[in-house]
PDB file of N, CA and C in Angstrom:
ATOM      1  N   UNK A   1      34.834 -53.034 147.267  1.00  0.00           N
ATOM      2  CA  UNK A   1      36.047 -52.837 146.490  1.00  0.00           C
ATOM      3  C   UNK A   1      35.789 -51.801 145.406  1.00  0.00           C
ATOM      4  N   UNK A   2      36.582 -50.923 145.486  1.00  0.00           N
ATOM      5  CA  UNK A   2      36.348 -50.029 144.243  1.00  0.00           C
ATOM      6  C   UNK A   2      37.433 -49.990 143.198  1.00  0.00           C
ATOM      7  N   UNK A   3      36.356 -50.614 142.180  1.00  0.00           N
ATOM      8  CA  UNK A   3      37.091 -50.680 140.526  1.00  0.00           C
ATOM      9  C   UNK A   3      38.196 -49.946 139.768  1.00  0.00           C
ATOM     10  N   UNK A   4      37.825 -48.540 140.287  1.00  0.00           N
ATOM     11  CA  UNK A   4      39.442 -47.956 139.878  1.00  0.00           C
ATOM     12  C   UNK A   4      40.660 -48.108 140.035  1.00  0.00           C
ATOM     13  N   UNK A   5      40.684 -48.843 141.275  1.00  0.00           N
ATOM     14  CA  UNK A   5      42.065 -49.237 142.045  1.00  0.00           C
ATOM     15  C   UNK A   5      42.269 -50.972 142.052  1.00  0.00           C
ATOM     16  N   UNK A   6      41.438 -51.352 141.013  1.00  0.00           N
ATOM     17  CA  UNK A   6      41.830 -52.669 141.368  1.00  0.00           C
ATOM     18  C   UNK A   6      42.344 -53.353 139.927  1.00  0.00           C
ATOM     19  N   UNK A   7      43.520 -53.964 140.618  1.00  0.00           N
ATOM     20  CA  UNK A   7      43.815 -54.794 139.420  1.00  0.00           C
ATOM     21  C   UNK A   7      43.972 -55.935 139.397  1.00  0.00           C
ATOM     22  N   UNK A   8      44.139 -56.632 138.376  1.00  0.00           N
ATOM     23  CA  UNK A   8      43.415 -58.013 138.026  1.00  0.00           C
ATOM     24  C   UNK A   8      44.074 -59.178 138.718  1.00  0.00           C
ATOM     25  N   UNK A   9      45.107 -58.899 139.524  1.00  0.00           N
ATOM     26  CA  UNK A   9      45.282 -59.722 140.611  1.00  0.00           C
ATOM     27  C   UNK A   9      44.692 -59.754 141.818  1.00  0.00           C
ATOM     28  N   UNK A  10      44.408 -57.988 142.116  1.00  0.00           N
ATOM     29  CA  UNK A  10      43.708 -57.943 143.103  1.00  0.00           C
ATOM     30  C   UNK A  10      42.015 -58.890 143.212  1.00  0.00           C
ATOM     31  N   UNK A  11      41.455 -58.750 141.804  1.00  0.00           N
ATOM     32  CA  UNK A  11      40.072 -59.156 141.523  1.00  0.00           C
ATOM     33  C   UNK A  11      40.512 -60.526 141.650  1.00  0.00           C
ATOM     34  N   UNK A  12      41.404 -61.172 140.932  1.00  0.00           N
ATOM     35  CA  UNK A  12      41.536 -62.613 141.025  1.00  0.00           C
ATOM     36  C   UNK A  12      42.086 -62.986 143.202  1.00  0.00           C
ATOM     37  N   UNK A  13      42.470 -62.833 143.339  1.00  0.00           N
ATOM     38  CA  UNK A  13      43.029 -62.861 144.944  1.00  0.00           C
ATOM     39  C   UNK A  13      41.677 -62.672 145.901  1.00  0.00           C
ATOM     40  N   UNK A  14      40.719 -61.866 145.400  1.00  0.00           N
ATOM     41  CA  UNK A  14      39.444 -61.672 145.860  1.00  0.00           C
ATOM     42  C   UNK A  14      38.530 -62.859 145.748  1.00  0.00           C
ATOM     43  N   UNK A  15      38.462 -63.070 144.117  1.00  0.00           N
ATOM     44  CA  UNK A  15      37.508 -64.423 143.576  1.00  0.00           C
ATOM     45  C   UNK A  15      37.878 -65.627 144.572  1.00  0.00           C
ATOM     46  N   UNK A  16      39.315 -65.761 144.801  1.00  0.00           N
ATOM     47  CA  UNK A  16      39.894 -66.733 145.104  1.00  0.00           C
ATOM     48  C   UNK A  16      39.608 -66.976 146.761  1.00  0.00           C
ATOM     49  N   UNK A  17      39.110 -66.337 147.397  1.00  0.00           N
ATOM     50  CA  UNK A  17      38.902 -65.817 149.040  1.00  0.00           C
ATOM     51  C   UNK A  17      37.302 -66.438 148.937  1.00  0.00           C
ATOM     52  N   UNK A  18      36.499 -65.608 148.042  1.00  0.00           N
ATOM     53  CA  UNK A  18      35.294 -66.185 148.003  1.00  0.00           C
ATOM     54  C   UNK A  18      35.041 -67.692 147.779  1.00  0.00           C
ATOM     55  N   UNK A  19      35.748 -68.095 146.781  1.00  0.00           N
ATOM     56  CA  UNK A  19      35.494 -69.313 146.589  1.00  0.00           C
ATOM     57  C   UNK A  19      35.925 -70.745 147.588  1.00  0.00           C
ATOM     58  N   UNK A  20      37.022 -70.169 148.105  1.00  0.00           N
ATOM     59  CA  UNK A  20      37.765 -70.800 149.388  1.00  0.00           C
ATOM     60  C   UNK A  20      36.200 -70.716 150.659  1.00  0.00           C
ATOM     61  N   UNK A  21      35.385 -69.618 150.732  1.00  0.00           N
ATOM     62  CA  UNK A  21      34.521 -69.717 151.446  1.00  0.00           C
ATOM     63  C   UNK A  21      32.791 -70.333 151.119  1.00  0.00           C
ATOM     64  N   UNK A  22      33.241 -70.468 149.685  1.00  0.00           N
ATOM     65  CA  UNK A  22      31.771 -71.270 148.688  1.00  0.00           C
ATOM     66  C   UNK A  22      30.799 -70.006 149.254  1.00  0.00           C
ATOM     67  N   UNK A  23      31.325 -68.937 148.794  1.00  0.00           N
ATOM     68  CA  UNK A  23      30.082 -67.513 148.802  1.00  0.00           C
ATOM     69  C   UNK A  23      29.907 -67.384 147.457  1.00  0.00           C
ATOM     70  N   UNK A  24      28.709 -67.967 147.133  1.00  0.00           N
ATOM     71  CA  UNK A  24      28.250 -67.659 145.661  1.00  0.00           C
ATOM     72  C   UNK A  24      28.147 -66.516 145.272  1.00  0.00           C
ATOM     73  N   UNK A  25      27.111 -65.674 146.072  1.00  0.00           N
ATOM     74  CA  UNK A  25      26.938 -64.190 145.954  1.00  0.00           C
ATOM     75  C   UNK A  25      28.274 -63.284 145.567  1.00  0.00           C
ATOM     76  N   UNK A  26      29.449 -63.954 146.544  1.00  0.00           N
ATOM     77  CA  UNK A  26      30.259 -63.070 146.225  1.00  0.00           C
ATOM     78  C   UNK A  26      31.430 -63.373 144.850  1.00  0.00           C
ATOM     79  N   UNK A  27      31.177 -64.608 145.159  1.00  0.00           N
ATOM     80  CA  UNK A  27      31.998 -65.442 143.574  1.00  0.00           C
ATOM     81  C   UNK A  27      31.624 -64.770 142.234  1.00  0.00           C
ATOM     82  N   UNK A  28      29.949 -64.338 142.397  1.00  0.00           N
ATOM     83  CA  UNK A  28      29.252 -63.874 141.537  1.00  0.00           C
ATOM     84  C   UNK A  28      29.414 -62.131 141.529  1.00  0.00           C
ATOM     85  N   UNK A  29      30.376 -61.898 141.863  1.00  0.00           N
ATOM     86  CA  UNK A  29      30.270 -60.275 142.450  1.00  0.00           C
ATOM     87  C   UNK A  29      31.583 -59.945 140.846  1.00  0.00           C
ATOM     88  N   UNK A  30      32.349 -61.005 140.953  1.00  0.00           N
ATOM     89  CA  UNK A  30      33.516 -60.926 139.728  1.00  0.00           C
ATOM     90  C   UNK A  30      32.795 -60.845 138.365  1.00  0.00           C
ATOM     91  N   UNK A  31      31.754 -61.514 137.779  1.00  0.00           N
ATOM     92  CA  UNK A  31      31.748 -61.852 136.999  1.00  0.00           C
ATOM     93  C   UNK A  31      30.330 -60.684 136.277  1.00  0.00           C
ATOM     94  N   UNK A  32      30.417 -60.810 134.708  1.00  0.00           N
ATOM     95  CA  UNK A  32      29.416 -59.802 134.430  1.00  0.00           C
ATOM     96  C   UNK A  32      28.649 -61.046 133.273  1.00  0.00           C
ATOM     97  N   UNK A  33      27.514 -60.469 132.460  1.00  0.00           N
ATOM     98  CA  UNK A  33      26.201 -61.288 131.982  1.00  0.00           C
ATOM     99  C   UNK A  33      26.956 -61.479 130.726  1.00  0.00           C
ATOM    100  N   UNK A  34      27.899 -60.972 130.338  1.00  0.00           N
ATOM    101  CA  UNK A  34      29.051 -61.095 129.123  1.00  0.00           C
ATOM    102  C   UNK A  34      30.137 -62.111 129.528  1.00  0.00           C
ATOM    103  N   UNK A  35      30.304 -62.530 130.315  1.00  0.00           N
ATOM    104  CA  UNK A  35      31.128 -63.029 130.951  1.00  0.00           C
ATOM    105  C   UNK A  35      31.330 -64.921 130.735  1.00  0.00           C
ATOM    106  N   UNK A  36      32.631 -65.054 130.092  1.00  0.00           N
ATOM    107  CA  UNK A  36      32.432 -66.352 129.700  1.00  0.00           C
ATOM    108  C   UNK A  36      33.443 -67.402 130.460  1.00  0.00           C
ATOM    109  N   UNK A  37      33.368 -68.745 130.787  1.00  0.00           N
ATOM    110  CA  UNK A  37      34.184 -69.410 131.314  1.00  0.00           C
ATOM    111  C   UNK A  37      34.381 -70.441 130.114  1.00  0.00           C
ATOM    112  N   UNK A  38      35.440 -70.847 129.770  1.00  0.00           N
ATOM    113  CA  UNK A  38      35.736 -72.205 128.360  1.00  0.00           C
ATOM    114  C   UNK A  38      36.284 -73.166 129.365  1.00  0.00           C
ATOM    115  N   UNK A  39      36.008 -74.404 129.755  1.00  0.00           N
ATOM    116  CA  UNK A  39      36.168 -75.539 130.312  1.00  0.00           C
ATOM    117  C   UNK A  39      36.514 -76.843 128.582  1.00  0.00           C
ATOM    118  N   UNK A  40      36.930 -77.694 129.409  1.00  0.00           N
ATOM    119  CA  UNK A  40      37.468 -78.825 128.586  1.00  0.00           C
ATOM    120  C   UNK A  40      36.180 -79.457 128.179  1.00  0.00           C
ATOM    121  N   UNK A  41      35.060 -79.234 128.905  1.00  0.00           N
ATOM    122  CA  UNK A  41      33.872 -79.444 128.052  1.00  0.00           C
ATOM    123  C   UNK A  41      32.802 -78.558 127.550  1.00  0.00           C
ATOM    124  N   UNK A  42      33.543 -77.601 127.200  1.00  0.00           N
ATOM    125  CA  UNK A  42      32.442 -76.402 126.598  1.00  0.00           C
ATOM    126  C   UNK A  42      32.955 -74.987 127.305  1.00  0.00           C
ATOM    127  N   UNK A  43      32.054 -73.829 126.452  1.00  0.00           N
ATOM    128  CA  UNK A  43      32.027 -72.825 126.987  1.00  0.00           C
ATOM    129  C   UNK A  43      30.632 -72.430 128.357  1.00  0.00           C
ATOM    130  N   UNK A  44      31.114 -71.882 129.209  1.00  0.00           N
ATOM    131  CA  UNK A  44      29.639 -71.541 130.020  1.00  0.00           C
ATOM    132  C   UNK A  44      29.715 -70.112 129.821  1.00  0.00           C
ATOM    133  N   UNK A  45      28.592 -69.448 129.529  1.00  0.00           N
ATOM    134  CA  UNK A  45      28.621 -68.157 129.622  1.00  0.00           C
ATOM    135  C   UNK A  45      27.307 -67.450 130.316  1.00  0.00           C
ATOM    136  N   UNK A  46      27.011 -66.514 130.789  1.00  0.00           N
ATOM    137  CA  UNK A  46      26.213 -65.904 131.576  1.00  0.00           C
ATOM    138  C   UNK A  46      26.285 -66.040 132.905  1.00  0.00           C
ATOM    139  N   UNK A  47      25.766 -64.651 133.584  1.00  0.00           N
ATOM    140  CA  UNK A  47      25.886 -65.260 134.760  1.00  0.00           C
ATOM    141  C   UNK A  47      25.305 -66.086 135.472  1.00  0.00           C
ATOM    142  N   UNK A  48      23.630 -66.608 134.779  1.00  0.00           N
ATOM    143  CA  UNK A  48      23.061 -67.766 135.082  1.00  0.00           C
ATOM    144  C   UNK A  48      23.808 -69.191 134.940  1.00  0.00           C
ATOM    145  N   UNK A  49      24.892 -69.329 133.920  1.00  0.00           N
ATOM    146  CA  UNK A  49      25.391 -70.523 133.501  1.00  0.00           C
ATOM    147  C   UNK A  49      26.545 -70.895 134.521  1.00  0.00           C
ATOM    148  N   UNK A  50      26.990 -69.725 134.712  1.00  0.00           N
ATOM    149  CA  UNK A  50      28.386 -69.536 135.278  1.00  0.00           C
ATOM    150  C   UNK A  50      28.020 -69.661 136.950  1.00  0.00           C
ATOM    151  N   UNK A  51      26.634 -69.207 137.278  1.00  0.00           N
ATOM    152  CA  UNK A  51      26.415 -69.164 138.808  1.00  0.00           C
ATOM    153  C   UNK A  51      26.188 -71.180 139.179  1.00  0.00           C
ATOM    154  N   UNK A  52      25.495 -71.728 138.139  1.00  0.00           N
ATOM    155  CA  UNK A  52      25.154 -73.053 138.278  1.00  0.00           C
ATOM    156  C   UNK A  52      26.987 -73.682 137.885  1.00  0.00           C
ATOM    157  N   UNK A  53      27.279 -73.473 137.384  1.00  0.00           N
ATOM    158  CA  UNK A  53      29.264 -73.753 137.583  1.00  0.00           C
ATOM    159  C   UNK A  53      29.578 -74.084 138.772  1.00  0.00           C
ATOM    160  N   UNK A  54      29.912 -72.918 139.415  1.00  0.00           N
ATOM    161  CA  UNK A  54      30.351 -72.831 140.770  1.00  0.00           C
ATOM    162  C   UNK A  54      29.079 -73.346 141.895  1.00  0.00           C
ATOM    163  N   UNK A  55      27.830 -73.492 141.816  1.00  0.00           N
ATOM    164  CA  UNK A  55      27.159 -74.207 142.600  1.00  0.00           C
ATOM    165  C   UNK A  55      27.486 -75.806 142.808  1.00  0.00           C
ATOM    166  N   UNK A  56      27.960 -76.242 141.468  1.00  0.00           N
ATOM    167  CA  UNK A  56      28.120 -77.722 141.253  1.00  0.00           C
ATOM    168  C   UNK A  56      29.882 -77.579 141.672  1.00  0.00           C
ATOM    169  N   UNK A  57      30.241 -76.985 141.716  1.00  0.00           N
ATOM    170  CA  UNK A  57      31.957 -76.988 141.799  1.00  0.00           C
ATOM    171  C   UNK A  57      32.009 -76.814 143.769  1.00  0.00           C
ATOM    172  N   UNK A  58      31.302 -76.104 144.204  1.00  0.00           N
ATOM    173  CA  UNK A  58      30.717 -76.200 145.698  1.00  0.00           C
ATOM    174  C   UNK A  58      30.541 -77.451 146.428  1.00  0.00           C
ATOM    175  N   UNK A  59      30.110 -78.448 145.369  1.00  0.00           N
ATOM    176  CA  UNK A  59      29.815 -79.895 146.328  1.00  0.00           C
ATOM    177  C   UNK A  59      31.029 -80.431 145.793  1.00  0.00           C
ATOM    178  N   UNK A  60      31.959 -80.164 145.247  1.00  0.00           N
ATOM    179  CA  UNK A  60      33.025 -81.340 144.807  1.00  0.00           C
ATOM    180  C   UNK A  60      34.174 -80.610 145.959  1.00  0.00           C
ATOM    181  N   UNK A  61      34.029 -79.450 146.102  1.00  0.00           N
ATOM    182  CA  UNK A  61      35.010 -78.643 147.144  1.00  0.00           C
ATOM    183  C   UNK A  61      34.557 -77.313 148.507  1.00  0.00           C
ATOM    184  N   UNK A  62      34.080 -78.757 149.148  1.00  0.00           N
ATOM    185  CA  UNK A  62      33.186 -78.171 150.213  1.00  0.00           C
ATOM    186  C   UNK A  62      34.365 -77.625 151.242  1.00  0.00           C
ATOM    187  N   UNK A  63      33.449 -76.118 151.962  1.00  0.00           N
ATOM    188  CA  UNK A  63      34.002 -74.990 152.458  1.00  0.00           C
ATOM    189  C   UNK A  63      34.693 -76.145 153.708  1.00  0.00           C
ATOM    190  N   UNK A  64      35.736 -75.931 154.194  1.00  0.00           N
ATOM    191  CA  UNK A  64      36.571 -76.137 155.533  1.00  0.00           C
ATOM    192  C   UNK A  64      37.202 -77.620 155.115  1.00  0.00           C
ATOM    193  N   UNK A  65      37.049 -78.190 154.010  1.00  0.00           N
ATOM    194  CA  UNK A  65      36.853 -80.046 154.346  1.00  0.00           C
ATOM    195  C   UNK A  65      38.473 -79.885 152.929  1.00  0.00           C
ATOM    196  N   UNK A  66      38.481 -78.732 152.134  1.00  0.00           N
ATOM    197  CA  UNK A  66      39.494 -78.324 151.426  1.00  0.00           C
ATOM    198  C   UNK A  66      40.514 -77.922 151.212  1.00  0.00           C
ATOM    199  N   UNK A  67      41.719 -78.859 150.952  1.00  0.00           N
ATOM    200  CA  UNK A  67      42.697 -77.913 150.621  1.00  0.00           C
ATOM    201  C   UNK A  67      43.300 -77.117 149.362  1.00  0.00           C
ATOM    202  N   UNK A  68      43.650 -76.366 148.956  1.00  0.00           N
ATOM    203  CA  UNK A  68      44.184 -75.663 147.479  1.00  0.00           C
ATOM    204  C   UNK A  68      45.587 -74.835 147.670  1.00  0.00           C
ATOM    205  N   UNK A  69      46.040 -75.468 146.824  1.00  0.00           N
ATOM    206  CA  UNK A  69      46.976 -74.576 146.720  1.00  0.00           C
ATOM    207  C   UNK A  69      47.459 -73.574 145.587  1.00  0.00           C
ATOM    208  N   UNK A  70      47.686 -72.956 145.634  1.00  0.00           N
ATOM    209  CA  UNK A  70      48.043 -71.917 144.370  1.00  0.00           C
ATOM    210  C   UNK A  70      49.792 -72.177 144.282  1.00  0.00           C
ATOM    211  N   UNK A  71      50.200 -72.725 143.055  1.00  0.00           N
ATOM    212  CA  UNK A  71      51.353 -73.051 142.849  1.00  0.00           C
ATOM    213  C   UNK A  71      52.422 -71.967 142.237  1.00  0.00           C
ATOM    214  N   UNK A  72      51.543 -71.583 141.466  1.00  0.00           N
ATOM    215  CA  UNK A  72      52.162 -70.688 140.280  1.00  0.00           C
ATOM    216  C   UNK A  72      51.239 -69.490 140.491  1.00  0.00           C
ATOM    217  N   UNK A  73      51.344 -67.882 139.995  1.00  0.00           N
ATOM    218  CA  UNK A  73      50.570 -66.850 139.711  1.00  0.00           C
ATOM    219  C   UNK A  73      51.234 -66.297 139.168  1.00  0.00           C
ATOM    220  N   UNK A  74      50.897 -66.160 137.550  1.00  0.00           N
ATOM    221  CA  UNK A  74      51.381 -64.619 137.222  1.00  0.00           C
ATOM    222  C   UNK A  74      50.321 -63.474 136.777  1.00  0.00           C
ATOM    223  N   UNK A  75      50.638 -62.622 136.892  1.00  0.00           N
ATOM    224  CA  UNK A  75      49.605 -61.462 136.611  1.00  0.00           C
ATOM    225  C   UNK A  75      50.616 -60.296 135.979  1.00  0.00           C
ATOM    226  N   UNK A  76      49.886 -59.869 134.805  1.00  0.00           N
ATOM    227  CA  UNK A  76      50.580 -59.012 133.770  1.00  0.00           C
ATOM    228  C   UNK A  76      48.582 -57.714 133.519  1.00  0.00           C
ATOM    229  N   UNK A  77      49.033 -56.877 133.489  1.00  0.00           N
ATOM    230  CA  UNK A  77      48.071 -56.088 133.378  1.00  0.00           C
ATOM    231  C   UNK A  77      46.718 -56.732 133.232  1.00  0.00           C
ATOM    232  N   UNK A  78      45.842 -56.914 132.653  1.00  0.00           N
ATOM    233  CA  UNK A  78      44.493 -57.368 132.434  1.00  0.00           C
ATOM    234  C   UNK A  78      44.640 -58.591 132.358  1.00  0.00           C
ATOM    235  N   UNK A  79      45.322 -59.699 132.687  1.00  0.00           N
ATOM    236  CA  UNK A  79      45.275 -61.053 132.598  1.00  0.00           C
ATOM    237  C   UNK A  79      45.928 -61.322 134.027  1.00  0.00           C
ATOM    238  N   UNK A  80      45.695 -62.612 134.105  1.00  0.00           N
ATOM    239  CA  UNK A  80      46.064 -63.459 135.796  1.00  0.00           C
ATOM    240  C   UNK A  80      46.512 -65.169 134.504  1.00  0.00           C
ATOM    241  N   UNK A  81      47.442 -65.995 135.344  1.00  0.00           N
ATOM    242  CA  UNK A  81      47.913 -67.502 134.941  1.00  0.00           C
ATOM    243  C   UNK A  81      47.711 -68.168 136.084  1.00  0.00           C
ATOM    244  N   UNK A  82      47.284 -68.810 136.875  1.00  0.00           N
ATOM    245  CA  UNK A  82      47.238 -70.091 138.160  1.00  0.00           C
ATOM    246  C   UNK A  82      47.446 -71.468 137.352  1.00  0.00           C
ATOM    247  N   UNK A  83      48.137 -71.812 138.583  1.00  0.00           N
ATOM    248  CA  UNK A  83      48.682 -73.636 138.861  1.00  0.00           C
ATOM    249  C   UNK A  83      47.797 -73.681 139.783  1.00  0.00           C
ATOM    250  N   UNK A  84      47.435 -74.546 140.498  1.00  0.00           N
ATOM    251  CA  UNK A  84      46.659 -74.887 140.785  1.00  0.00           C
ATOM    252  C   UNK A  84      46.878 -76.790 141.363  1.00  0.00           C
ATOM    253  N   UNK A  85      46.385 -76.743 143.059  1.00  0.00           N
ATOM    254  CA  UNK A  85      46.164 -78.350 143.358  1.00  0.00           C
ATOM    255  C   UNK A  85      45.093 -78.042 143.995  1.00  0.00           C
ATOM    256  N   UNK A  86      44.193 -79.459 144.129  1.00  0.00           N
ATOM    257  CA  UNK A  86      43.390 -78.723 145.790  1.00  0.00           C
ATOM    258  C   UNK A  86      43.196 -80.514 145.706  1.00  0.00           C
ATOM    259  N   UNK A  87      42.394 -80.691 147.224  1.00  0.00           N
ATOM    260  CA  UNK A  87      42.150 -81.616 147.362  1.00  0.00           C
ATOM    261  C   UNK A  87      40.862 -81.514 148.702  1.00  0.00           C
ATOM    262  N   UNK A  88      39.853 -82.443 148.350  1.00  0.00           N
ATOM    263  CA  UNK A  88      38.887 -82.690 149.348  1.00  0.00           C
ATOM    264  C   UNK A  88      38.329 -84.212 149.561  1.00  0.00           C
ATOM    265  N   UNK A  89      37.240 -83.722 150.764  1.00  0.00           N
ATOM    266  CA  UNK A  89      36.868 -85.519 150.818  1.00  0.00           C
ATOM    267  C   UNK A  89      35.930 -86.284 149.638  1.00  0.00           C
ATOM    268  N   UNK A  90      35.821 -85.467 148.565  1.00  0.00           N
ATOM    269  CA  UNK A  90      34.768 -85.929 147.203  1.00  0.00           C
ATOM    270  C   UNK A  90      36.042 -85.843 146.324  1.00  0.00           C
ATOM    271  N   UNK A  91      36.963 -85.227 145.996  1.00  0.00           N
ATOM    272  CA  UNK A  91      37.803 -84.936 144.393  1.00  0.00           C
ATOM    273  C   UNK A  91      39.353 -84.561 144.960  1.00  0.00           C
ATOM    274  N   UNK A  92      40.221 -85.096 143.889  1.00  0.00           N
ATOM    275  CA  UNK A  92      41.478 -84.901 144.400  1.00  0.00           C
ATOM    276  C   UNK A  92      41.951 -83.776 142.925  1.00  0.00           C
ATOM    277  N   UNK A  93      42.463 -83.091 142.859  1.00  0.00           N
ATOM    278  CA  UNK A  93      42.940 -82.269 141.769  1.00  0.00           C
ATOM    279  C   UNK A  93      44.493 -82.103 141.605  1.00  0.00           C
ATOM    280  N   UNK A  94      44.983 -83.159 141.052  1.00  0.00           N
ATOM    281  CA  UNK A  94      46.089 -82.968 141.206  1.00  0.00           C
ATOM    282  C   UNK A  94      47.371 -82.115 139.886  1.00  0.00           C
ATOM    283  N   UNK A  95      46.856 -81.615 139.397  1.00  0.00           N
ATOM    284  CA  UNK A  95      46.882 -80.275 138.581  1.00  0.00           C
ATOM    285  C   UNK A  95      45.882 -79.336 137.933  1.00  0.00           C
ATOM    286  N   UNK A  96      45.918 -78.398 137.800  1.00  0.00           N
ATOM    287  CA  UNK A  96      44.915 -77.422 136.989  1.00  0.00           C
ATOM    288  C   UNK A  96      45.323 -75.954 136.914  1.00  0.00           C
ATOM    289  N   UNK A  97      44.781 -75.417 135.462  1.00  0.00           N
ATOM    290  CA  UNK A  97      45.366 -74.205 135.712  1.00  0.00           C
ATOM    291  C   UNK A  97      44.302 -73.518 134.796  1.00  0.00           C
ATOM    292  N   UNK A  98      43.963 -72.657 135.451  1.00  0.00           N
ATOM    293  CA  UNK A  98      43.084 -70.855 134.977  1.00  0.00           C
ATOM    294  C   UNK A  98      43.781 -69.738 134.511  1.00  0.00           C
ATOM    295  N   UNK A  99      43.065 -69.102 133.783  1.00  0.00           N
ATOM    296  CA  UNK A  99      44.083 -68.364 132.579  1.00  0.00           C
ATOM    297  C   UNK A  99      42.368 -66.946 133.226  1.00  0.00           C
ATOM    298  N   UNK A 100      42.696 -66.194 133.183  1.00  0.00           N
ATOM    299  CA  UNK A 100      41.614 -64.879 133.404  1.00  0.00           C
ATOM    300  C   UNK A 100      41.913 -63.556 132.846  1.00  0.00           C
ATOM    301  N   UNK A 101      41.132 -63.236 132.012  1.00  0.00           N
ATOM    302  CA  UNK A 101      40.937 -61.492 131.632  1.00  0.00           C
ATOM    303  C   UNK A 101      40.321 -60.951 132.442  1.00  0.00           C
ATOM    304  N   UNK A 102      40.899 -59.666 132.874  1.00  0.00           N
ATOM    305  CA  UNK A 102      40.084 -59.133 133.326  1.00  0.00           C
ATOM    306  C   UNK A 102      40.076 -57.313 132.718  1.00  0.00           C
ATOM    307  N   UNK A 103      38.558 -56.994 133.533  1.00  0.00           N
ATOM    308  CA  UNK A 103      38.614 -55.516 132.295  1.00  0.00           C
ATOM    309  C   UNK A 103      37.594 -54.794 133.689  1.00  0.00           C
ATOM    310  N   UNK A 104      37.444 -53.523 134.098  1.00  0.00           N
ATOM    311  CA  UNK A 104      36.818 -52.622 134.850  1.00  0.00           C
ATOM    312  C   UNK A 104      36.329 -53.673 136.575  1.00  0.00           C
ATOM    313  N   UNK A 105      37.238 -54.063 136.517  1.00  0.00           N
ATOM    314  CA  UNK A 105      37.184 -54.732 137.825  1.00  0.00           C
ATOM    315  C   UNK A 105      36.281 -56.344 138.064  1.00  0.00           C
ATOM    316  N   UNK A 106      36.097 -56.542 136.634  1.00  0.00           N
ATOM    317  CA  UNK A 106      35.588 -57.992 136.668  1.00  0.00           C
ATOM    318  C   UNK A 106      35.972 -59.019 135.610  1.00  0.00           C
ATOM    319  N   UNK A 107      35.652 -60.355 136.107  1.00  0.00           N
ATOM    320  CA  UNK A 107      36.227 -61.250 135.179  1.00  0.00           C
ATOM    321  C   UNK A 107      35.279 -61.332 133.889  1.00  0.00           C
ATOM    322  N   UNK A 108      35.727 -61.165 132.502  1.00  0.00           N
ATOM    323  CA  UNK A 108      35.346 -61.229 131.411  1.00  0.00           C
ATOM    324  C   UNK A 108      35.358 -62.417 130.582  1.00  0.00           C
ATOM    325  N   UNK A 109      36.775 -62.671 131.228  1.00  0.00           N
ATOM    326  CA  UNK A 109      37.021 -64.353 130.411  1.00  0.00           C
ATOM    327  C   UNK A 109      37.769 -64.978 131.524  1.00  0.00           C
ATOM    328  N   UNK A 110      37.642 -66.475 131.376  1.00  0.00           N
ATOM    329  CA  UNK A 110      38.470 -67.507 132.160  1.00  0.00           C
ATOM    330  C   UNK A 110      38.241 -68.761 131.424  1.00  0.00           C
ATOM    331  N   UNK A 111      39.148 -69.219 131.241  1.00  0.00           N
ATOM    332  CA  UNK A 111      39.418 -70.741 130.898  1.00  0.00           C
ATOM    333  C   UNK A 111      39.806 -71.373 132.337  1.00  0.00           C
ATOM    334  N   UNK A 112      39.469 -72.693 132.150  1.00  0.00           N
ATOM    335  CA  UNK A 112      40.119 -73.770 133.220  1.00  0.00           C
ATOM    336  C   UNK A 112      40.166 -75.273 132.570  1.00  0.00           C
ATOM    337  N   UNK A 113      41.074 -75.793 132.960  1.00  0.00           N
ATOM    338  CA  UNK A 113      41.430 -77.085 132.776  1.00  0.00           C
ATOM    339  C   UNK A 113      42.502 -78.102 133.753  1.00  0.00           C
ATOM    340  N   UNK A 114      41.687 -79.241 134.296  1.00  0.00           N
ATOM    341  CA  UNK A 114      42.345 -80.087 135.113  1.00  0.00           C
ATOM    342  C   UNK A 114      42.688 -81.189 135.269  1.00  0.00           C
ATOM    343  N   UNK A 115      43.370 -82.071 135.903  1.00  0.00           N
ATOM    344  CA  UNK A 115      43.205 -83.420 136.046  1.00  0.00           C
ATOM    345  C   UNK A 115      42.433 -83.684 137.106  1.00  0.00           C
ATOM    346  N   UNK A 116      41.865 -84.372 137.317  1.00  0.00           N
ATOM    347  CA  UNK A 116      40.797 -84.581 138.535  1.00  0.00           C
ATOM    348  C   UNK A 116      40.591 -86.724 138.698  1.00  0.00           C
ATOM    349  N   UNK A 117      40.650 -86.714 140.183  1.00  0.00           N
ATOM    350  CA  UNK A 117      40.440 -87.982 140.170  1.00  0.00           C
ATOM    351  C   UNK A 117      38.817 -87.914 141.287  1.00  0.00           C
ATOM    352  N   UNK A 118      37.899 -89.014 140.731  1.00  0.00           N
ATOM    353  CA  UNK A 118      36.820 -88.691 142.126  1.00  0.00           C
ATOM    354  C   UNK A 118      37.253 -89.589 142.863  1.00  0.00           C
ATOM    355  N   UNK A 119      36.585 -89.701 144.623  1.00  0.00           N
ATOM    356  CA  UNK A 119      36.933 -90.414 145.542  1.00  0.00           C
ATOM    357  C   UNK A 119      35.851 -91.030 145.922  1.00  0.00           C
TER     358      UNK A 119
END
C-alpha cells in the first residue's frame, strides 16, 4: 500500500482485514513505536505493547470461529469512529466502539472501549 494515496479509512478498512485474519505482522504494519492505544484499562503504547494487545485479543477472537460486525463508520480526514459487535466461541461483544487518528498512512492513536461478556 502506498502512503500517499491512502486515507484513513482506507488504513482503517485494511487494519480491519488483517485482524479478521489474526495476521499480526500485518496488524502490526498500521501501527508506528509512537503509537498509542487508551483502553478502559490503561494506555498501551509501543509497538511491543501494542503487538502483545492484539496477540491476547487473537485468543478471545479466533480467525474463522468469528463473527464482527461493523455497525457504524465514520471517517472525516485523519480520524475513523466504529460501532462495533463481534461474537466468538470464547467472548460475546455486544457493543464497542474505536475512535482512530491517523497521520502518513498509520495509526497514531486509537482508543477502544466495550461491553464484553466471557463464555
Amino acid at each position: 500500500m502506498q502512503t500517499a494515496q491512502l486515507t484513513a479509512e482506507n488504513v482503517i478498512n485494511h487494519h480491519l482485514q488483517a485482524l479478521g485474519q489474526n495476521d499480526l505482522a500485518e496488524v502490526m504494519e498500521s501501527y508506528t513505536e509512537e503509537s498509542e492505544i487508551w483502553t478502559q484499562n490503561g494506555i498501551i503504547a509501543g509497538k511491543d505493547a501494542i503487538a502483545s494487545f492484539f496477540t491476547y485479543a487473537f485468543t478471545l477472537f479466533p480467525k474463522d470461529k468469528t463473527s464482527l460486525e461493523i455497525k457504524k463508520m465514520i471517517a472525516k480526514k485523519d480520524k475513523v469512529y466504529l460501532v462495533w459487535t463481534a461474537d466468538s466461541p470464547v467472548i460475546n461483544v455486544s457493543f464497542a466502539t474505536d475512535c482512530f487518528e491517523v497521520k502518513d498512512g498509520k495509526i497514531i492513536w486509537q482508543s477502544v472501549a466495550f461491553q464484553a461478556t466471557q463464555k
